[in-house]
N, C-alpha and C. Protein backbone atom coordinates (compact mmCIF):
# COMPACT_ATOMS: atom_id res chain seq x y z
N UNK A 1 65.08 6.75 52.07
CA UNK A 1 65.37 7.87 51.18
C UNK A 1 65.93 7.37 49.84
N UNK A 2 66.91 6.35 49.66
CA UNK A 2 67.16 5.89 48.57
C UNK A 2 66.61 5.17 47.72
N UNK A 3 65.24 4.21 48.00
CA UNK A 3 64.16 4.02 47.57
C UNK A 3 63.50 5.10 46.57
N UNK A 4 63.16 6.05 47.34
CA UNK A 4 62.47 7.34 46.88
C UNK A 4 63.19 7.68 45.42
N UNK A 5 64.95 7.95 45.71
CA UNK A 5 65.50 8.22 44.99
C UNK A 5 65.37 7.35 43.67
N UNK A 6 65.65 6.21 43.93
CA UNK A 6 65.36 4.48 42.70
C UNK A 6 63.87 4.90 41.89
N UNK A 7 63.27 4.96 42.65
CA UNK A 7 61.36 5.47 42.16
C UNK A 7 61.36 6.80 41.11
N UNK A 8 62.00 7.75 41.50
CA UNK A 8 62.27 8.59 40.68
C UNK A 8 62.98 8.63 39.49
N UNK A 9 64.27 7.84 39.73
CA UNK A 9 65.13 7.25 38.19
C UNK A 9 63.99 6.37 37.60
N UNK A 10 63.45 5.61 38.42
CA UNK A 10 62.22 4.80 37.21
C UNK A 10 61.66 4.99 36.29
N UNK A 11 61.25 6.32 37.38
CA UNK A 11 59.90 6.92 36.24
C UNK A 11 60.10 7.99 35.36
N UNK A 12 61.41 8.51 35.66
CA UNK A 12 62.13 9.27 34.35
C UNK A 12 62.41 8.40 33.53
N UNK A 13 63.11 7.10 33.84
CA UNK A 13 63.58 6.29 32.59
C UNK A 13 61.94 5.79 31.72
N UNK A 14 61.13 5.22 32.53
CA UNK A 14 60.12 4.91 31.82
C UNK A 14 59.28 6.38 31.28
N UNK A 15 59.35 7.29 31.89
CA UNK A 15 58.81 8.95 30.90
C UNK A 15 59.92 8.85 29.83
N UNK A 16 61.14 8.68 29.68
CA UNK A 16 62.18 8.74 28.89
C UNK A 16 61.39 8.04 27.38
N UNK A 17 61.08 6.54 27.97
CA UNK A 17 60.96 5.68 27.00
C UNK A 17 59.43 6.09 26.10
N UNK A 18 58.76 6.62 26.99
CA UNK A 18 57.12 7.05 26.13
C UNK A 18 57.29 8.33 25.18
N UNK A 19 58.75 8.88 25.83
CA UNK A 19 58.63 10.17 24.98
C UNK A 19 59.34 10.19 24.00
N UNK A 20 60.20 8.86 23.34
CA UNK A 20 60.83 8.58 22.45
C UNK A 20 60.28 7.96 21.28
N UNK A 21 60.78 8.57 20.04
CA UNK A 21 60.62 8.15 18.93
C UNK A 21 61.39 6.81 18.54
N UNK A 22 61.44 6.07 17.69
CA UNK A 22 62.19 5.15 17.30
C UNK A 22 61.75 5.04 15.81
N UNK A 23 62.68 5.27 14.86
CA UNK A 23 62.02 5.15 13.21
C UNK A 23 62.89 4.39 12.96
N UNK A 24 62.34 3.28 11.74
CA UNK A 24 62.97 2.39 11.31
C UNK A 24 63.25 2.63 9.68
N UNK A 25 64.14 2.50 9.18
CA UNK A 25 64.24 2.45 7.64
C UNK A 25 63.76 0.81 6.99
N UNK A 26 63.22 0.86 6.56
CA UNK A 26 63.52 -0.48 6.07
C UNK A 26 63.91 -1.15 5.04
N UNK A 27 64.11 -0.18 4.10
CA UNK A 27 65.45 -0.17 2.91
C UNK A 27 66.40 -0.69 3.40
N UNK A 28 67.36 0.49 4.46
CA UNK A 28 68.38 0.51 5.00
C UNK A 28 68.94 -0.64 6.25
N UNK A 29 67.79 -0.17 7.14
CA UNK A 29 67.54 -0.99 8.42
C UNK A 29 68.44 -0.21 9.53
N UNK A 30 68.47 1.18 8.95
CA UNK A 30 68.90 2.25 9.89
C UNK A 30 67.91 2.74 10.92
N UNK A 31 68.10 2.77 12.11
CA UNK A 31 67.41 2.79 13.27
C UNK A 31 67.47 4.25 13.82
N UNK A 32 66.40 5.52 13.90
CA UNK A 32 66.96 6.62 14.73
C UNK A 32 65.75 6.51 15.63
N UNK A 33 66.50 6.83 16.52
CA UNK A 33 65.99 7.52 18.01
C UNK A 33 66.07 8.49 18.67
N UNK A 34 65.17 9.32 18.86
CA UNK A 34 65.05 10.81 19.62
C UNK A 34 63.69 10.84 20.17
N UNK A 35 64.09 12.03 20.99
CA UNK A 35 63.38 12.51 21.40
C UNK A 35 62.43 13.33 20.82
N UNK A 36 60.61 13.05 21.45
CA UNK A 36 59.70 14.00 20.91
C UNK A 36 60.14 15.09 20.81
N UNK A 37 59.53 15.86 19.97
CA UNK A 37 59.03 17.26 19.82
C UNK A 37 57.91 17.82 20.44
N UNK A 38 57.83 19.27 20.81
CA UNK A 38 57.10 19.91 21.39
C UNK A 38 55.80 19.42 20.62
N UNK A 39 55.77 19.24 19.98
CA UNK A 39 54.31 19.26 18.96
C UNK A 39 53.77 17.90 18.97
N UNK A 40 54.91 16.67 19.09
CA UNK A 40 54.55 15.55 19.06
C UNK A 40 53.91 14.93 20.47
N UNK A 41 54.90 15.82 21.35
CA UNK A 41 54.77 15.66 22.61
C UNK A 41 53.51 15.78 22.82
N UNK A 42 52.48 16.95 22.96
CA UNK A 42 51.51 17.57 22.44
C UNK A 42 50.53 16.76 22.20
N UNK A 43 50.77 16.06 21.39
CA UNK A 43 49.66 15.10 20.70
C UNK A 43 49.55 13.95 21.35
N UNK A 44 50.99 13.20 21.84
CA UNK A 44 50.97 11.94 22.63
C UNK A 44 50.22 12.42 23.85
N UNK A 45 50.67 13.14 24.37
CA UNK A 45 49.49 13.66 25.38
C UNK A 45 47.81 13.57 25.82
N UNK A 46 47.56 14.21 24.93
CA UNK A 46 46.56 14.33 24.21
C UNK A 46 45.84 12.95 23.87
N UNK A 47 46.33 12.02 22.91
CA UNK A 47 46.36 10.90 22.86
C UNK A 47 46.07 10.31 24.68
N UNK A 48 47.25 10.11 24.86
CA UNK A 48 46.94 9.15 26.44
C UNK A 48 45.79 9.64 26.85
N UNK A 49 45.56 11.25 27.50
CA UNK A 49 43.90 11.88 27.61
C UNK A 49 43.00 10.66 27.35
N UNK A 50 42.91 11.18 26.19
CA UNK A 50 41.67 10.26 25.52
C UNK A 50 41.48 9.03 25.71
N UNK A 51 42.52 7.69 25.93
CA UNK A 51 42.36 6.69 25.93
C UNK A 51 42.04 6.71 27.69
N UNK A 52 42.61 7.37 27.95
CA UNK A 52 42.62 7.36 29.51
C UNK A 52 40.97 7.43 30.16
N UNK A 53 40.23 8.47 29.12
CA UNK A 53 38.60 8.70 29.30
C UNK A 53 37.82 7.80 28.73
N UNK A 54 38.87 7.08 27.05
CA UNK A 54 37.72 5.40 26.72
C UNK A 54 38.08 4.42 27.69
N UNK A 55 38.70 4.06 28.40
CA UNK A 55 38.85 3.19 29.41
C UNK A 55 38.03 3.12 30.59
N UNK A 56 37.90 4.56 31.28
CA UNK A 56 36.96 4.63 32.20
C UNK A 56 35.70 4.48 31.69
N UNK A 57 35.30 5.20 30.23
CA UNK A 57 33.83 4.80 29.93
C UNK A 57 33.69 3.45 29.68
N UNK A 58 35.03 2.30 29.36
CA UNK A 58 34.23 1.08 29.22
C UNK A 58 34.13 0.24 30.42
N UNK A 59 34.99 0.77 31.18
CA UNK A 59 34.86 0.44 32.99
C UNK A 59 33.42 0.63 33.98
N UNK A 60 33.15 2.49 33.67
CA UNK A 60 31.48 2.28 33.45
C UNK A 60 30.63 1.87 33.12
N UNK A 61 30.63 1.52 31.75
CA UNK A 61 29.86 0.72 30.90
C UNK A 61 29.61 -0.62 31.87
N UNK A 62 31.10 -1.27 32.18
CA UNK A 62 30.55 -3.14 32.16
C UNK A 62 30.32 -3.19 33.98
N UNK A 63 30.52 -2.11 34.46
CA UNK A 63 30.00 -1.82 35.93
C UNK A 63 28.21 -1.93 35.93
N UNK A 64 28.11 -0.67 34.85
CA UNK A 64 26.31 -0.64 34.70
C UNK A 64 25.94 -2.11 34.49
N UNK A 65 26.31 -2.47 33.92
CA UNK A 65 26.42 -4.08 33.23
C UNK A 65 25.41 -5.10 33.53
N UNK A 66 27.02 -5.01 35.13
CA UNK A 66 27.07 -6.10 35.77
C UNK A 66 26.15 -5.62 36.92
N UNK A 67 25.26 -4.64 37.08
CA UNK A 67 24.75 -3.86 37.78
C UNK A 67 23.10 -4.09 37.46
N UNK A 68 23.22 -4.15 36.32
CA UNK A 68 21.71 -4.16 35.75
C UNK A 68 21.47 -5.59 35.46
N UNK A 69 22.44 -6.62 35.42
CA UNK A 69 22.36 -7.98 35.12
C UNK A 69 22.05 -8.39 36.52
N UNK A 70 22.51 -7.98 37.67
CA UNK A 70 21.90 -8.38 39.09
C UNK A 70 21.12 -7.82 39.27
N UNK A 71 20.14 -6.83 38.94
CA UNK A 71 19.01 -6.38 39.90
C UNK A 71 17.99 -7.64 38.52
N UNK A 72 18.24 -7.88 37.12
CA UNK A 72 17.47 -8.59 36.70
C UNK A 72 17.88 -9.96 37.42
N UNK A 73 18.95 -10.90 37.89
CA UNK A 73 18.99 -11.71 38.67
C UNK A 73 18.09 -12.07 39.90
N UNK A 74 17.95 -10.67 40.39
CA UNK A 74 17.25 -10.48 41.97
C UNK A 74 15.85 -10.80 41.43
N UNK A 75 15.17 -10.34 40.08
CA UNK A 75 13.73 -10.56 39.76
C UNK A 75 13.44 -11.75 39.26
N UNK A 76 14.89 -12.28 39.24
CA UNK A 76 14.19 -14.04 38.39
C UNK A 76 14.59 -14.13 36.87
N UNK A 77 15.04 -13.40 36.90
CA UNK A 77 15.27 -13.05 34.79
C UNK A 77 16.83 -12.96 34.44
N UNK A 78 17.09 -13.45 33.51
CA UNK A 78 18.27 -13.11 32.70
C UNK A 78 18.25 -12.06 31.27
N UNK A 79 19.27 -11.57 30.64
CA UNK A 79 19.38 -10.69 29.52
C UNK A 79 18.71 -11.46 28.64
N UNK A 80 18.43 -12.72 28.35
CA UNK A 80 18.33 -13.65 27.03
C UNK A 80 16.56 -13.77 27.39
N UNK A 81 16.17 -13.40 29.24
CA UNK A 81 14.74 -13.65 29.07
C UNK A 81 14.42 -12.19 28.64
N UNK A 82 14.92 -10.99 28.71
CA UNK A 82 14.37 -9.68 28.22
C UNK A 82 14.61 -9.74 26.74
N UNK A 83 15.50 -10.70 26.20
CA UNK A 83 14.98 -10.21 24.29
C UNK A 83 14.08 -10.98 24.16
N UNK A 84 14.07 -12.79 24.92
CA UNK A 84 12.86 -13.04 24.12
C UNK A 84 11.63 -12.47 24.64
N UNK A 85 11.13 -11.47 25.13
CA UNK A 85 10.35 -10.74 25.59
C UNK A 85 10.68 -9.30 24.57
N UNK A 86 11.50 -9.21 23.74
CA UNK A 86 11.35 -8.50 22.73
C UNK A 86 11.43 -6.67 23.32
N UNK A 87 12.31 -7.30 24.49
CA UNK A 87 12.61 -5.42 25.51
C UNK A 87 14.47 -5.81 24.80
């Protein structure tokens, strides 16, 4: 049970840390930190989404890949014999 409990402080502290701002001055070298905004929040969101769907498409992608590079393996051929064959 206290495990469980540890797992849960984790992942608030690490949700803590994604949902924080940190701005730097660099005139000054005054440092603020807060917390998102509804709106920012919003967008980081949003954000992760998206990267979350280019990741799987390039996961698909090098699956097909490596997918279509073995069935040309199985026929005797490599990618470099289908260009100079001009496919």
């Amino acid at each position: 049970m206290r495990q469980a409990g540890h797992k849960a402080l984790m992942f608030y502290m690490e949700y803590r840390k994604m949902t924080t701002i940190k701005i730097h001055n660099a005139e000054t070298g005054e440092v603020i930190q807060r917390e998102m905004n509804a709106k920012e929040l919003e967008q980081w969101q949003k954000d992760q989404a998206a990267a979350a769907v280019q990741a799987q498409a390039k996961t698909e992608a090098a699956a097909k890949k490596a997918a279509a590079e073995a069935k040309l393996a199985a026929l005797g051929l490599t990618a470099d014999d289908l260009k100079a064959l001009g496919l």
